[in-house]
C-alpha atoms as a PDB file:
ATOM      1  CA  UNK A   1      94.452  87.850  50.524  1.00  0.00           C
ATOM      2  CA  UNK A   2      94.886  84.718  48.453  1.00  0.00           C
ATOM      3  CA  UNK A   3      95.794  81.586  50.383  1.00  0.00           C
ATOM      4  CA  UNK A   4      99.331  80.733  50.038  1.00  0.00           C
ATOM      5  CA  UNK A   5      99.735  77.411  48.085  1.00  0.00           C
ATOM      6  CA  UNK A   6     101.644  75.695  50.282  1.00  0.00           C
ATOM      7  CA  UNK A   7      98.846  76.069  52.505  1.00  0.00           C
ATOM      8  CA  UNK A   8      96.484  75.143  49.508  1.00  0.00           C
ATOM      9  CA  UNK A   9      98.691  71.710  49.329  1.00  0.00           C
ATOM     10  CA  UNK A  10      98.005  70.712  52.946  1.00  0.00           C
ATOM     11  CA  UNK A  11      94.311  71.214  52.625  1.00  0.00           C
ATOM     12  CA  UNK A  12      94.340  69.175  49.607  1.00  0.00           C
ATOM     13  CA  UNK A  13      96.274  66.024  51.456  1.00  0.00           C
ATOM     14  CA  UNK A  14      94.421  66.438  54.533  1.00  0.00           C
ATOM     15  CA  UNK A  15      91.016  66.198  52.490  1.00  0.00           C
ATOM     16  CA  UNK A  16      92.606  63.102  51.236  1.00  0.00           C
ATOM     17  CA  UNK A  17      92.996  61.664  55.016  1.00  0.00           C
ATOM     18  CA  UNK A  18      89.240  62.472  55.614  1.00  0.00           C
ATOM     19  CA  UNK A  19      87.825  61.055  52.860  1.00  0.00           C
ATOM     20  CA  UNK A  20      89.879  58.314  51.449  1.00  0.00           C
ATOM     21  CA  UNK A  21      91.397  58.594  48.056  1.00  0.00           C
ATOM     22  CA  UNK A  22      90.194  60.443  45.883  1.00  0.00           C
ATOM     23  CA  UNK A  23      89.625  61.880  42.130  1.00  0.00           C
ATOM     24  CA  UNK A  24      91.224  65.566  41.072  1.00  0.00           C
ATOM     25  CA  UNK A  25      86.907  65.823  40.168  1.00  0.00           C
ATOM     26  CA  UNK A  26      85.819  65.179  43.917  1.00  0.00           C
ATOM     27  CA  UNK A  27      88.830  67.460  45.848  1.00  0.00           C
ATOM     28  CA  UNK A  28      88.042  70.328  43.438  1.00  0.00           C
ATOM     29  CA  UNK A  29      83.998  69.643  44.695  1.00  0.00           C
ATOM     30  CA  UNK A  30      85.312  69.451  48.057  1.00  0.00           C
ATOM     31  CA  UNK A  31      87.774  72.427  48.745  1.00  0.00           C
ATOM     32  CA  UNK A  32      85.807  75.003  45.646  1.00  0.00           C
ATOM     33  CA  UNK A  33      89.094  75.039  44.101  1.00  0.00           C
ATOM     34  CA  UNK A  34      89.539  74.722  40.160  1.00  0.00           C
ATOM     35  CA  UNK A  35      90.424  70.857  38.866  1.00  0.00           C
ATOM     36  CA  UNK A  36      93.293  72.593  37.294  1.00  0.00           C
ATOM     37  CA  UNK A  37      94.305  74.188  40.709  1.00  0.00           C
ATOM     38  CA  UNK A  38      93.480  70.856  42.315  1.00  0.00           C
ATOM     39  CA  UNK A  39      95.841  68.895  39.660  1.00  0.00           C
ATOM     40  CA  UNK A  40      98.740  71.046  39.691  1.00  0.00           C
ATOM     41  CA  UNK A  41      98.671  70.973  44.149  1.00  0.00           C
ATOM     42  CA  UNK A  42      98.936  66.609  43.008  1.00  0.00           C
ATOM     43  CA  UNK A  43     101.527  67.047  40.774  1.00  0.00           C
ATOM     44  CA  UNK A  44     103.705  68.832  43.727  1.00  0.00           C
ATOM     45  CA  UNK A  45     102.220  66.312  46.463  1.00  0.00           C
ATOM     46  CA  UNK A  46     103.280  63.406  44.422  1.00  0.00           C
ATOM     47  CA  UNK A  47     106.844  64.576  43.514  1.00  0.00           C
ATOM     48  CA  UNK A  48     106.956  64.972  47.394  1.00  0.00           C
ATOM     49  CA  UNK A  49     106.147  61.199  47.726  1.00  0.00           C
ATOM     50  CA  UNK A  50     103.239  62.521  50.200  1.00  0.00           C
ATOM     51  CA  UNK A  51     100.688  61.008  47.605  1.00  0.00           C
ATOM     52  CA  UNK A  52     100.825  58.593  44.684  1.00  0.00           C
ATOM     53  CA  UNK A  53      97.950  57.821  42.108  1.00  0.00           C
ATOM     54  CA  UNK A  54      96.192  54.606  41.960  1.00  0.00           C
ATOM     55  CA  UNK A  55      92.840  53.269  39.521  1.00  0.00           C
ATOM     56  CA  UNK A  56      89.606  54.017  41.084  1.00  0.00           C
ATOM     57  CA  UNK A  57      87.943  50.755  41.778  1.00  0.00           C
ATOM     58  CA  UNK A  58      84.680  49.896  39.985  1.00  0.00           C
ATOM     59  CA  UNK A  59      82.156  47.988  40.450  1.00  0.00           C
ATOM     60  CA  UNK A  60      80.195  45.993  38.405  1.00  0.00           C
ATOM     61  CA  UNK A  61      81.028  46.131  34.650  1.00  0.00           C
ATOM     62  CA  UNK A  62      83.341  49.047  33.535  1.00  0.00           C
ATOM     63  CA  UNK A  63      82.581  51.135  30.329  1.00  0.00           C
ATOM     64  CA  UNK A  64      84.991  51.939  27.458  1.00  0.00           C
ATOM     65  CA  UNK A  65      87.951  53.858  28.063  1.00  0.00           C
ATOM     66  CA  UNK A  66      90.267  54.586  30.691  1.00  0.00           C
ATOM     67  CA  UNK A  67      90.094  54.218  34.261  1.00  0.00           C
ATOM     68  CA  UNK A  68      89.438  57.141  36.379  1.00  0.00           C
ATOM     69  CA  UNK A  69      92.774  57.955  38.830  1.00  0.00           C
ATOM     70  CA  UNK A  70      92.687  58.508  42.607  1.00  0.00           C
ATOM     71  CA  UNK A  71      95.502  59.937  44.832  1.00  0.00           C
ATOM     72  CA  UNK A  72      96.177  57.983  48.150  1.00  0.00           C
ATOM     73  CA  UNK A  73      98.439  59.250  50.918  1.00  0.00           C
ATOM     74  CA  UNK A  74     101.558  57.705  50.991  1.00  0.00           C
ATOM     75  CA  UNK A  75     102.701  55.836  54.283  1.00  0.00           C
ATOM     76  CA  UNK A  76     105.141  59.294  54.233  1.00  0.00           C
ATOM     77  CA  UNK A  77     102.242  61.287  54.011  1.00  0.00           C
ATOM     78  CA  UNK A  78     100.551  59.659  56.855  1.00  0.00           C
ATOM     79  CA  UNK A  79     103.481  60.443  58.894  1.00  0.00           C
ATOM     80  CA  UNK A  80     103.055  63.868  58.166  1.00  0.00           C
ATOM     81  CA  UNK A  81     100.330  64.260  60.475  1.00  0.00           C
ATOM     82  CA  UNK A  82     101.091  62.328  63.452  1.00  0.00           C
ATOM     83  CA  UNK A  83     102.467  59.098  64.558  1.00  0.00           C
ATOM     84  CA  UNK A  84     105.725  60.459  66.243  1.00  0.00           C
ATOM     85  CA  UNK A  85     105.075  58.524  69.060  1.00  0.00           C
ATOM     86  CA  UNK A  86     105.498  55.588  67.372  1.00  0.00           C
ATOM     87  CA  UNK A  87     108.583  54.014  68.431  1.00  0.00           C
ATOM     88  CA  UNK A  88     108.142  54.457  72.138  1.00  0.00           C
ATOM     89  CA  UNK A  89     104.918  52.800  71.747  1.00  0.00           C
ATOM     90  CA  UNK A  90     106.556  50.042  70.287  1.00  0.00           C
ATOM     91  CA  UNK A  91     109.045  49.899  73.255  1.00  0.00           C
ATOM     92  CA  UNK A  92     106.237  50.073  75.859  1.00  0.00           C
ATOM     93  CA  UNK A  93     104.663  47.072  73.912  1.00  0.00           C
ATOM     94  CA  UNK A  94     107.692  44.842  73.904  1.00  0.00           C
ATOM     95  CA  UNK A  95     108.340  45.353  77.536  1.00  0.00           C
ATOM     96  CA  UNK A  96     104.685  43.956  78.270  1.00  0.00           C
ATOM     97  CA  UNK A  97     105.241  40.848  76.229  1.00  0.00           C
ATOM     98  CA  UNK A  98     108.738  40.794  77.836  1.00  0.00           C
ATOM     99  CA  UNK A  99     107.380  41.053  81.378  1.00  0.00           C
ATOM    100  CA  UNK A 100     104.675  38.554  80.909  1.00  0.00           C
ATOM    101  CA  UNK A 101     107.471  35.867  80.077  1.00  0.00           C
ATOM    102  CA  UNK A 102     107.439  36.081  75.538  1.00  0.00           C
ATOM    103  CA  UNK A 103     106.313  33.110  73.450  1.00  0.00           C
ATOM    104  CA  UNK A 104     102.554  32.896  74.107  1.00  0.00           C
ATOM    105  CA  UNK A 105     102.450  34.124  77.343  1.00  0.00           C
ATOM    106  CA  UNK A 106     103.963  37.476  76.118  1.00  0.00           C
ATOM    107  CA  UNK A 107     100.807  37.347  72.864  1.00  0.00           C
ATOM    108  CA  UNK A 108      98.312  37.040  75.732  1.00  0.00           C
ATOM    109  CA  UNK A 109      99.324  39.850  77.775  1.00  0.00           C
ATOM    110  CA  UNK A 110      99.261  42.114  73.608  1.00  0.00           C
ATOM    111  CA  UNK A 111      96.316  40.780  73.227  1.00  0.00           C
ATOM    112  CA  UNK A 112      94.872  41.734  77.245  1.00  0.00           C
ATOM    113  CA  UNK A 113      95.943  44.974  77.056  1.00  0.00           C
ATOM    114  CA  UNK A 114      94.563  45.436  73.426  1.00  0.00           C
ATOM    115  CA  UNK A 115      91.467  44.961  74.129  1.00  0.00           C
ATOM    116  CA  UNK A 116      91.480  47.142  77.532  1.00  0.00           C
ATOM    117  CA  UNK A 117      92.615  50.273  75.344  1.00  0.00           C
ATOM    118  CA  UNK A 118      89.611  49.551  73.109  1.00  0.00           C
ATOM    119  CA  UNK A 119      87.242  48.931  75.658  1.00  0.00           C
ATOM    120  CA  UNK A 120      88.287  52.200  77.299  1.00  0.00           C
ATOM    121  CA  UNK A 121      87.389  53.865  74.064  1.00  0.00           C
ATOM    122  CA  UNK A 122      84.333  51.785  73.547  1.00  0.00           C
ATOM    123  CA  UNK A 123      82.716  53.152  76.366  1.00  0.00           C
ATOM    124  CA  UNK A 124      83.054  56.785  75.036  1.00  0.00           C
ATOM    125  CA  UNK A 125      81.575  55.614  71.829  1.00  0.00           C
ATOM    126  CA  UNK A 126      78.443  53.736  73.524  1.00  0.00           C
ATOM    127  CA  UNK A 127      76.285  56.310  74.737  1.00  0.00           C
ATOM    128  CA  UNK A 128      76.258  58.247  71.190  1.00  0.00           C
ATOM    129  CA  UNK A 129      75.814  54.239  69.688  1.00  0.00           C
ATOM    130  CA  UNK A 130      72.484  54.163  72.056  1.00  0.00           C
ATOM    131  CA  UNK A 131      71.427  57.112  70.627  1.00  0.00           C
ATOM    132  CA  UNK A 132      71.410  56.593  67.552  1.00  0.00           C
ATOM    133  CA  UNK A 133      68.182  54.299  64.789  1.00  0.00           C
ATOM    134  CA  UNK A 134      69.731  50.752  64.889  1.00  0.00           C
ATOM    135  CA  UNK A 135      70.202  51.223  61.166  1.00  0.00           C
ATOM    136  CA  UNK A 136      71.887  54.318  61.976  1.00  0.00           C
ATOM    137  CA  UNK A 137      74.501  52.488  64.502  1.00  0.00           C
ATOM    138  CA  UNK A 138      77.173  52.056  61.835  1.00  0.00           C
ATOM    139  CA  UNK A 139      77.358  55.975  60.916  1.00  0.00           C
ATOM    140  CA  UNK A 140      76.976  56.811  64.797  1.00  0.00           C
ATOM    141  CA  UNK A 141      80.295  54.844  64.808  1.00  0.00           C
ATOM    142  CA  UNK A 142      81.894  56.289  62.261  1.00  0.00           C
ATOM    143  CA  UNK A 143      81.108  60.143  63.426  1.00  0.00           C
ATOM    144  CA  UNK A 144      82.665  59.404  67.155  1.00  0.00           C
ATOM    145  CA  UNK A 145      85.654  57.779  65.284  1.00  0.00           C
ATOM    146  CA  UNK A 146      86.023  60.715  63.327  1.00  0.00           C
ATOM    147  CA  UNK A 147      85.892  62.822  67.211  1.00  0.00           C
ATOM    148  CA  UNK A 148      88.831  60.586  68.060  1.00  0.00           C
ATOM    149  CA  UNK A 149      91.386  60.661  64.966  1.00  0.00           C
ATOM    150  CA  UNK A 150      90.117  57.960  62.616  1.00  0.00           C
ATOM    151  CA  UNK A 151      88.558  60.049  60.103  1.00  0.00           C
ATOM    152  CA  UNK A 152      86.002  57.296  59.286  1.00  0.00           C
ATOM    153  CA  UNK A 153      82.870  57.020  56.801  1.00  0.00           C
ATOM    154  CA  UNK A 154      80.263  54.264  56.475  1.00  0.00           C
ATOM    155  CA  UNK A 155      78.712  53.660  53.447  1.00  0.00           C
ATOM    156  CA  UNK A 156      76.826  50.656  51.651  1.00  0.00           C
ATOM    157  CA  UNK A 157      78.855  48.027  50.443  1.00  0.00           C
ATOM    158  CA  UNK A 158      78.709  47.353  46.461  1.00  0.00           C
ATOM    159  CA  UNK A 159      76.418  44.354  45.371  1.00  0.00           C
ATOM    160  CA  UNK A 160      75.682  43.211  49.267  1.00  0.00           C
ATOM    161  CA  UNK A 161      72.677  44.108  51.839  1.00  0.00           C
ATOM    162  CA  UNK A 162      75.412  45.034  54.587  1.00  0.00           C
ATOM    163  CA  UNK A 163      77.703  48.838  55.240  1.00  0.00           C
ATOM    164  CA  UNK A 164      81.318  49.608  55.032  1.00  0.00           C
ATOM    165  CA  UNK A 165      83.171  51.077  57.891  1.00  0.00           C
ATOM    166  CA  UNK A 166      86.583  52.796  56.192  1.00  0.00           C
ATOM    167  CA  UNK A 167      88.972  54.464  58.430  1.00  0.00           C
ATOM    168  CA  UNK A 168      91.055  56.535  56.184  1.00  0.00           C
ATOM    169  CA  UNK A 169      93.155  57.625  58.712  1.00  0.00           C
ATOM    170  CA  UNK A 170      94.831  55.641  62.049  1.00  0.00           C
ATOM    171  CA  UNK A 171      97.203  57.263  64.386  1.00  0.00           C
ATOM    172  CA  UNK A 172      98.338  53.541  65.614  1.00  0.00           C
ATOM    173  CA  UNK A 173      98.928  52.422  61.996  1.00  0.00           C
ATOM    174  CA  UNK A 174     102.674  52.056  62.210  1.00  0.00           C
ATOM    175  CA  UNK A 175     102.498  50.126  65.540  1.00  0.00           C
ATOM    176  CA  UNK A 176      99.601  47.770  64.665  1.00  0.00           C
ATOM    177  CA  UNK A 177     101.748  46.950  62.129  1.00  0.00           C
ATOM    178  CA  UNK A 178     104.113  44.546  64.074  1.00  0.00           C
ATOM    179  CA  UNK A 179     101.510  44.223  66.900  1.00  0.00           C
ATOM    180  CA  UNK A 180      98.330  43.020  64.577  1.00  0.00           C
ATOM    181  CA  UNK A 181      96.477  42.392  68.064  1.00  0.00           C
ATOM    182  CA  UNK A 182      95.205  45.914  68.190  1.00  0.00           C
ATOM    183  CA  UNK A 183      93.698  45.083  65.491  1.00  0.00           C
ATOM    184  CA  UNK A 184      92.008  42.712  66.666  1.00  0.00           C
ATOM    185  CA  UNK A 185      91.009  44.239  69.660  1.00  0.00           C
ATOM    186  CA  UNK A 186      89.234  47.013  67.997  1.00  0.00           C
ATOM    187  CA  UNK A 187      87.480  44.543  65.678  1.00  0.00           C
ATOM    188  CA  UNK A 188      85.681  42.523  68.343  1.00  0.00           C
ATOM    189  CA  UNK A 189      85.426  45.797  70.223  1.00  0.00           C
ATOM    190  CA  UNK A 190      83.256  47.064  66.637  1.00  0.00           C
ATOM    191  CA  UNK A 191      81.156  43.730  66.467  1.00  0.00           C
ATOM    192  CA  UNK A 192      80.269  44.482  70.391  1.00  0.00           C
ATOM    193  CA  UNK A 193      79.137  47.800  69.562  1.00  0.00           C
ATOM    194  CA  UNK A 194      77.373  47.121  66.553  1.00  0.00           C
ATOM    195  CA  UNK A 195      75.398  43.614  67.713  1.00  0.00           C
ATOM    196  CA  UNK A 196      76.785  42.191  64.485  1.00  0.00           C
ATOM    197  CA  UNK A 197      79.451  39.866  63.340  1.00  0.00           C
ATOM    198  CA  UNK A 198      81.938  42.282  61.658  1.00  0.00           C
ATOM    199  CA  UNK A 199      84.609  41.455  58.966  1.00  0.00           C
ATOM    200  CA  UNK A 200      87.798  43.333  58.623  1.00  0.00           C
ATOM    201  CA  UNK A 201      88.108  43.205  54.836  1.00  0.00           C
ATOM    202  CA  UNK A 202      91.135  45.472  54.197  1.00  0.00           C
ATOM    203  CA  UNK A 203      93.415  47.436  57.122  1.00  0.00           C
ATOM    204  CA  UNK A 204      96.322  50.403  57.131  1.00  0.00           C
ATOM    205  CA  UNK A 205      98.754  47.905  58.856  1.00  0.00           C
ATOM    206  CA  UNK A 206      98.479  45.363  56.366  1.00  0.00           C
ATOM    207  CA  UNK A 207      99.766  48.357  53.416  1.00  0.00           C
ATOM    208  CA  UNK A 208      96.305  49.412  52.853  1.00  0.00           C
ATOM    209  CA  UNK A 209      94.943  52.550  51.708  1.00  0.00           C
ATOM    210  CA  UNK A 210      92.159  52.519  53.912  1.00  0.00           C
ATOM    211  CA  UNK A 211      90.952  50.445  57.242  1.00  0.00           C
ATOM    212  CA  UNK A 212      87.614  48.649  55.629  1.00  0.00           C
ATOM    213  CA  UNK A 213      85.463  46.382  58.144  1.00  0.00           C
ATOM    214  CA  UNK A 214      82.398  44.862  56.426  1.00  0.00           C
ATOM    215  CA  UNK A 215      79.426  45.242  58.299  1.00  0.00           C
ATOM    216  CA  UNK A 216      75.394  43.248  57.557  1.00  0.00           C
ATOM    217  CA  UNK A 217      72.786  44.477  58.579  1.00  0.00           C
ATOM    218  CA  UNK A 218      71.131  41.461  59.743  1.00  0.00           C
ATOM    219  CA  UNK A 219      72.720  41.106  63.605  1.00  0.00           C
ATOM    220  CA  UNK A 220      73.863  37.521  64.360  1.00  0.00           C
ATOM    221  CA  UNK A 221      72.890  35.147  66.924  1.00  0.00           C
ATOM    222  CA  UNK A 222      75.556  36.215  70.030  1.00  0.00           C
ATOM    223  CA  UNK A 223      77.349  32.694  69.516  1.00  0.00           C
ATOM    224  CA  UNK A 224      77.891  33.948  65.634  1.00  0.00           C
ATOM    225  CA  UNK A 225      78.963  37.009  66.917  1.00  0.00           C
ATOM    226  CA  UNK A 226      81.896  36.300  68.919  1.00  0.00           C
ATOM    227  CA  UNK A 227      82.869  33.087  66.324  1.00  0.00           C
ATOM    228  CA  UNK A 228      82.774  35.868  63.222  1.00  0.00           C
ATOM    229  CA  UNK A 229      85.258  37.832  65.144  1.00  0.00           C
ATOM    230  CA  UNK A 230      87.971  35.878  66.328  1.00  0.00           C
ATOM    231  CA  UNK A 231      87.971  33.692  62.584  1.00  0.00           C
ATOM    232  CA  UNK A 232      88.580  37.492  61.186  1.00  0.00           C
ATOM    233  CA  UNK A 233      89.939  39.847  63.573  1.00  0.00           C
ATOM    234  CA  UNK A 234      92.750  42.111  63.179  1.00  0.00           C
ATOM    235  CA  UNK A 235      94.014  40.486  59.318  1.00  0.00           C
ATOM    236  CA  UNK A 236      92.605  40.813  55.614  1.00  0.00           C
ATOM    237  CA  UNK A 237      90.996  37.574  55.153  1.00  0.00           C
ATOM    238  CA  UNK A 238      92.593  35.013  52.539  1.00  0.00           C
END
């Protein structure tokens, strides 16, 4: 029995939150569906604001004609899979910062907590980190963010000797948004992991399409590590 298309639709967004955006070519490769099938399941997905086309980024010098399109999940779609916890989080959060007396005091005790939730996850990531070739580590990353929600991929960054870590997808999105210090938090928590200074080049929270952190492959010296990571932390970089 043919799959309903409804059902079709939701496949098609939700290959969108694993991979990133995306060409009509690559989700047709992706789900063995037609390009036709794939652009007519867009067409529906767009006029339902869940995604909205953009122009592929490219690299290097671009040939004659047009730009190839990709669809993005809209900040709609995102909601559609989770993130209706949301505004309690964002309650809990101002009650710390209220407790701990507001101003700075009330930043510090973000920031504290922060980086205790991503330490806590940092230690389920470590032991498949130690596992893995040291020019493996940033993949090994990626694969037990993918376990916990993320739906990351590493890949080599255009035109540089260094990876990309994208997370297409983040369940804390809405609420890093007005607290950018888990942000932060997971980026020094990434650099500690990885032995590397890390750069967040491109984040969710900030209106983003994807979280990008920019990762060499030459480690740094531990005092360039940790000066790397609070100059970039948790913002796109000017």
């Amino acid at each position: 029995m043919p799959e309903e298309p409804h059902g079709t639709r939701g496949r098609v967004a939700r290959s969108i939150l694993d991979h990133g955006p995306s060409t009509a070519a690559e989700l047709a490769r992706r789900l063995g569906l037609t390009q036709a099938a794939v652009r007519r399941h867009l067409d529906a997905l767009a006029a339902d604001q869940v995604v909205e086309a953009r122009d592929k980024p490219v690299y290097g010098s671009r040939g004659r004609g047009r730009p190839a399109k990709v669809f993005a999940l809209t900040d709609s779609g995102r909601n559609a899979f989770d993130q209706s916890y949301d505004e309690l989080a964002v309650q809990a959060l101002r009650w710390i910062a209220r407790t701990a007396g507001g101003g700075r005091r009330g930043e510090e005790a973000l920031l504290a907590f922060a980086r205790a939730r991503a330490e806590a996850q940092a230690e389920q990531y470590r032991p498949h980190l130690e596992q893995a070739d040291p020019a493996g580590r940033t993949r090994a990353l990626a694969e037990a963010l993918t376990r916990d929600g993320y739906a990351a991929t590493a890949r080599s960054a255009p035109a540089s000797a260094g990876e990309q870590l994208c997370q297409h997808h983040c369940p804390v999105a809405h609420v890093a948004e007005r607290f950018p210090q888990l942000c932060e938090a997971e980026t020094e928590v990434f650099s500690r992991l990885l032995g590397t200074h890390v750069q967040r080049l491109a984040t969710i929270a900030h209106g983003d399409g994807v979280c990008t952190t920019y990762v060499p492959r030459t480690p740094r010296t531990n005092h360039e590590t940790t000066t790397a990571t609070a100059r970039t932390a948790g913002r796109n970089p000017a």
